[in-house]
C-alpha atoms as a PDB file:
ATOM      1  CA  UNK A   1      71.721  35.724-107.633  1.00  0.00           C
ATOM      2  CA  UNK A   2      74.154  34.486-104.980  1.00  0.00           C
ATOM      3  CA  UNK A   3      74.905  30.875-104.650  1.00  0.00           C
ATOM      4  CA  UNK A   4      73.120  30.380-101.402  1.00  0.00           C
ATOM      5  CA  UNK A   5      69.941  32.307-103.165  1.00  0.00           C
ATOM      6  CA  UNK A   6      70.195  29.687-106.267  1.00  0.00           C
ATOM      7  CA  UNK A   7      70.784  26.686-103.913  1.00  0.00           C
ATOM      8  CA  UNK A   8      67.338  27.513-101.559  1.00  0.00           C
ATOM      9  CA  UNK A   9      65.682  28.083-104.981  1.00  0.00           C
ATOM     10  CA  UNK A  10      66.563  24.592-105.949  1.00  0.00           C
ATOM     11  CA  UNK A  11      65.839  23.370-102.755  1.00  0.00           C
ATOM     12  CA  UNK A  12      62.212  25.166-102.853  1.00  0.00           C
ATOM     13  CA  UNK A  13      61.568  23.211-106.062  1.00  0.00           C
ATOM     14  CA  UNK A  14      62.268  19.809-105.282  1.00  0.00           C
ATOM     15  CA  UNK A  15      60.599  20.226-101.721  1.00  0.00           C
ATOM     16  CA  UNK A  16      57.567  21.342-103.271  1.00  0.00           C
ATOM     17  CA  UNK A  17      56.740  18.538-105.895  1.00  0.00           C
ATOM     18  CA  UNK A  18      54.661  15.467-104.699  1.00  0.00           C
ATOM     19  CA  UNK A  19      56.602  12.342-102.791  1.00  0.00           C
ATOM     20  CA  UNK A  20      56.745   9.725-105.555  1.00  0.00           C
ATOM     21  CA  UNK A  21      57.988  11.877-108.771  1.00  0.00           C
ATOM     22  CA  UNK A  22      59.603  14.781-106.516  1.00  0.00           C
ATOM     23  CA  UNK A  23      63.270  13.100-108.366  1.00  0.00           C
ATOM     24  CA  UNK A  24      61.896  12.301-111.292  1.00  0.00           C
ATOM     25  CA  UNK A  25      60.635  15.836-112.042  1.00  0.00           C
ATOM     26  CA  UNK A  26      63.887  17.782-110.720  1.00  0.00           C
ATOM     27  CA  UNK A  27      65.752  15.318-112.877  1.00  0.00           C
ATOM     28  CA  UNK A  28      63.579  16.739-115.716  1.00  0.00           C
ATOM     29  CA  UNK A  29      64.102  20.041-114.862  1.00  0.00           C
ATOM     30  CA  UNK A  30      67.678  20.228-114.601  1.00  0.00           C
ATOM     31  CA  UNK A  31      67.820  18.212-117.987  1.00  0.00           C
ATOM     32  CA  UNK A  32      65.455  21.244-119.826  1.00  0.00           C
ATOM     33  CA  UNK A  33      67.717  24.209-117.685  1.00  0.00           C
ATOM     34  CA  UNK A  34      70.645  22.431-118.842  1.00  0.00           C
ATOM     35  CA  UNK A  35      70.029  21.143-122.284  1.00  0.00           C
ATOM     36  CA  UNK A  36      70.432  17.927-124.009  1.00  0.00           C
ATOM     37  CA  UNK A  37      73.860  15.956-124.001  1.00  0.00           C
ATOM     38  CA  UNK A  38      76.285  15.358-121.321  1.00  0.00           C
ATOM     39  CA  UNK A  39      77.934  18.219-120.567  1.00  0.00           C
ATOM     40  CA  UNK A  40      81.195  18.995-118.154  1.00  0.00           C
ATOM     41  CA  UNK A  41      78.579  20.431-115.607  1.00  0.00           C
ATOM     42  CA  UNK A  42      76.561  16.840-115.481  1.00  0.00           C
ATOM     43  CA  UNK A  43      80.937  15.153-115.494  1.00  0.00           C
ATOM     44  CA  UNK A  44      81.402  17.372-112.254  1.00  0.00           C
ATOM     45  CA  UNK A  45      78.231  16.505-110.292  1.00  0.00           C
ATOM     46  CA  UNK A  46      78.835  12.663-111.461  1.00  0.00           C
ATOM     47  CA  UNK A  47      82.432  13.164-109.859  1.00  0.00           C
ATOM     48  CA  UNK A  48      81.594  15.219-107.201  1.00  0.00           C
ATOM     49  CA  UNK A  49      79.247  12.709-105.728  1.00  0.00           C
ATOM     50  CA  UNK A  50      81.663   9.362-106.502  1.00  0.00           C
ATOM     51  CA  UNK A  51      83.751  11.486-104.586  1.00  0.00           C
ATOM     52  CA  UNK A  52      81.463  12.043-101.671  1.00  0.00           C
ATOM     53  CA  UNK A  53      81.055   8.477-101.708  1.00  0.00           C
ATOM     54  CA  UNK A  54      84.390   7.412-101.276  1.00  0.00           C
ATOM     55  CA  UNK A  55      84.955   9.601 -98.548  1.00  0.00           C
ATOM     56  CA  UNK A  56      81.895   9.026 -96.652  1.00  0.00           C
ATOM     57  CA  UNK A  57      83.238   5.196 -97.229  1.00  0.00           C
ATOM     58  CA  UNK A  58      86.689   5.757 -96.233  1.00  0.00           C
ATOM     59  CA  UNK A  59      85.703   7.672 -92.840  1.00  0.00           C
ATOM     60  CA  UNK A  60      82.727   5.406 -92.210  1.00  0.00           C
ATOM     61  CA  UNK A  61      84.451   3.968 -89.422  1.00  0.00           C
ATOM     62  CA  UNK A  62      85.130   6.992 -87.433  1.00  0.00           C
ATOM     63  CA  UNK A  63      82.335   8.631 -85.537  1.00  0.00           C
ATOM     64  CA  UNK A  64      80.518  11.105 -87.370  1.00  0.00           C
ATOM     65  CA  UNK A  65      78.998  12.286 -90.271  1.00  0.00           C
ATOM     66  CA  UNK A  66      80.554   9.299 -92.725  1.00  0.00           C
ATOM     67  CA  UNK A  67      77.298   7.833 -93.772  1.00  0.00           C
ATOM     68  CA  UNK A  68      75.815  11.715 -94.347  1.00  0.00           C
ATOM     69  CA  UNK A  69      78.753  12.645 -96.581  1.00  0.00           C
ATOM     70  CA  UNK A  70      77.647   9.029 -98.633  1.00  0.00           C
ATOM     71  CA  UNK A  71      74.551   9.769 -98.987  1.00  0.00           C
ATOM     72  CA  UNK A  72      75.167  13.314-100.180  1.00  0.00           C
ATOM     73  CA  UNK A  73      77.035  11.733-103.123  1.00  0.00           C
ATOM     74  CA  UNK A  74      74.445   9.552-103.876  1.00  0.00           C
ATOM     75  CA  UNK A  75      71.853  12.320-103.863  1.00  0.00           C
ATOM     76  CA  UNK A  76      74.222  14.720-106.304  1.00  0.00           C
ATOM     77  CA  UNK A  77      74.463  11.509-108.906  1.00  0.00           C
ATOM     78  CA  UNK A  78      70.922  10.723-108.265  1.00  0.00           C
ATOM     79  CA  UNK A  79      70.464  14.403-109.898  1.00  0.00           C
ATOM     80  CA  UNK A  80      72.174  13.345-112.711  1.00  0.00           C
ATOM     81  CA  UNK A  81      70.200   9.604-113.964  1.00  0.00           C
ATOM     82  CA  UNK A  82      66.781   9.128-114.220  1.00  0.00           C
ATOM     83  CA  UNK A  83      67.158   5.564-113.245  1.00  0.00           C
ATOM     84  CA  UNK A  84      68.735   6.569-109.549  1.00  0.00           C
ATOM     85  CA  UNK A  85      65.904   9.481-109.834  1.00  0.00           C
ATOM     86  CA  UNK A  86      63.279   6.648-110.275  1.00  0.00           C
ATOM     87  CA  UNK A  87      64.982   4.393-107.281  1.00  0.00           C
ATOM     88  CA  UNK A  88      64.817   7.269-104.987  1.00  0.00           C
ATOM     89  CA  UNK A  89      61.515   8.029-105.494  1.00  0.00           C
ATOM     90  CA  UNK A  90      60.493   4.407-104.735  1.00  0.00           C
ATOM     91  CA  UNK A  91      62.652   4.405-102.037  1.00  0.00           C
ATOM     92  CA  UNK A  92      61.172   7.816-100.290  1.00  0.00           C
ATOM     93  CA  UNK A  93      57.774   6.498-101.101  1.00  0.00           C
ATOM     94  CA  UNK A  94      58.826   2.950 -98.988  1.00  0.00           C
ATOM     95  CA  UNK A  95      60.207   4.943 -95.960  1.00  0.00           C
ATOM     96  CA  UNK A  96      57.526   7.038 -95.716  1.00  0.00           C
ATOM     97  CA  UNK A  97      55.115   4.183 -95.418  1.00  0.00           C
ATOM     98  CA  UNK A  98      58.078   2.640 -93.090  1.00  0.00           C
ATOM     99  CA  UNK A  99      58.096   5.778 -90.899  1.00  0.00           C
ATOM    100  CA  UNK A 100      54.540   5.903 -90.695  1.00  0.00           C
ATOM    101  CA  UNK A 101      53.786   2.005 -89.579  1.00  0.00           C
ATOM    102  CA  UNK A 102      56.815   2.968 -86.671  1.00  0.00           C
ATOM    103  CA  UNK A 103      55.315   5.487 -85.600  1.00  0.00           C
ATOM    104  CA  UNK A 104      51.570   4.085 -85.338  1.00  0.00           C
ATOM    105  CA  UNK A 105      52.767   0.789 -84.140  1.00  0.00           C
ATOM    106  CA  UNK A 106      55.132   3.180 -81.103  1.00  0.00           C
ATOM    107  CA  UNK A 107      51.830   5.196 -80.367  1.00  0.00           C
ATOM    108  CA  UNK A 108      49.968   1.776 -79.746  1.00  0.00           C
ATOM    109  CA  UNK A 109      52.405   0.600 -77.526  1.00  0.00           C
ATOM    110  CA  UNK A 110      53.296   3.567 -75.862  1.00  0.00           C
ATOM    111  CA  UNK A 111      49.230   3.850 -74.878  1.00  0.00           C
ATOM    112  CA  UNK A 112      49.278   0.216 -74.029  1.00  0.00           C
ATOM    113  CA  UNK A 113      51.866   0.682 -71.401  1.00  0.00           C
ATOM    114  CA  UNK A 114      50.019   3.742 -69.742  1.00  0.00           C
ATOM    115  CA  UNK A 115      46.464   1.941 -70.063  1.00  0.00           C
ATOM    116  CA  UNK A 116      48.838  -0.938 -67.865  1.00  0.00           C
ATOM    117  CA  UNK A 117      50.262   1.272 -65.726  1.00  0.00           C
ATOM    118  CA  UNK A 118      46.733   3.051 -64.552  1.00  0.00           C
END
């Protein structure tokens, strides 16, 4: 299996679980693939995303994709602790309820302004 094959796999699996435990269970799942312990694999993803982090921090300022390559690193440590797992889950959960009061309270408005207009 190529690496772009494995990655889309992995991809499939967390897109697939429910918003609320979709972290929580890929955490699991890497943990029972992987084994028990800390391992050099679980090292590298903790240092790739500190990493990540620093460099999304140290080219914040320019424009572009600083705050992306951040939250990257977060994500790839998130993988890695079930506490960060359980804060990202919460935190999905919140912006999805966010997203969705925007969006109502932009549809209301938006047909307020028409109704106005007519």
């Amino acid at each position: 299996m190529t690496m772009w094959q494995r990655l889309k796999n992995e991809y499939g699996r967390l897109r697939h679980c429910p918003p609320g435990n979709r972290f929580c269970r890929y955490v699991a799942y890497r943990r029972s693939r992987r084994g028990p312990g800390f391992g050099w694999s679980r090292v590298g993803s903790f240092a790739a995303g500190i990493a990540l982090i620093l460099l999304g921090v140290a080219i914040g300022w320019l424009p572009g994709p600083g705050g992306f390559i951040a939250f990257f690193g977060l994500a790839l440590i998130a993988l890695e602790f079930p506490v960060i797992a359980r804060l990202a889950d919460r935190g999905e959960l919140w912006l999805r309820a966010s997203w969705r009061r925007l969006t109502t309270s932009l549809r209301r408005w938006i047909r307020s302004r028409r109704q106005e207009g007519a």
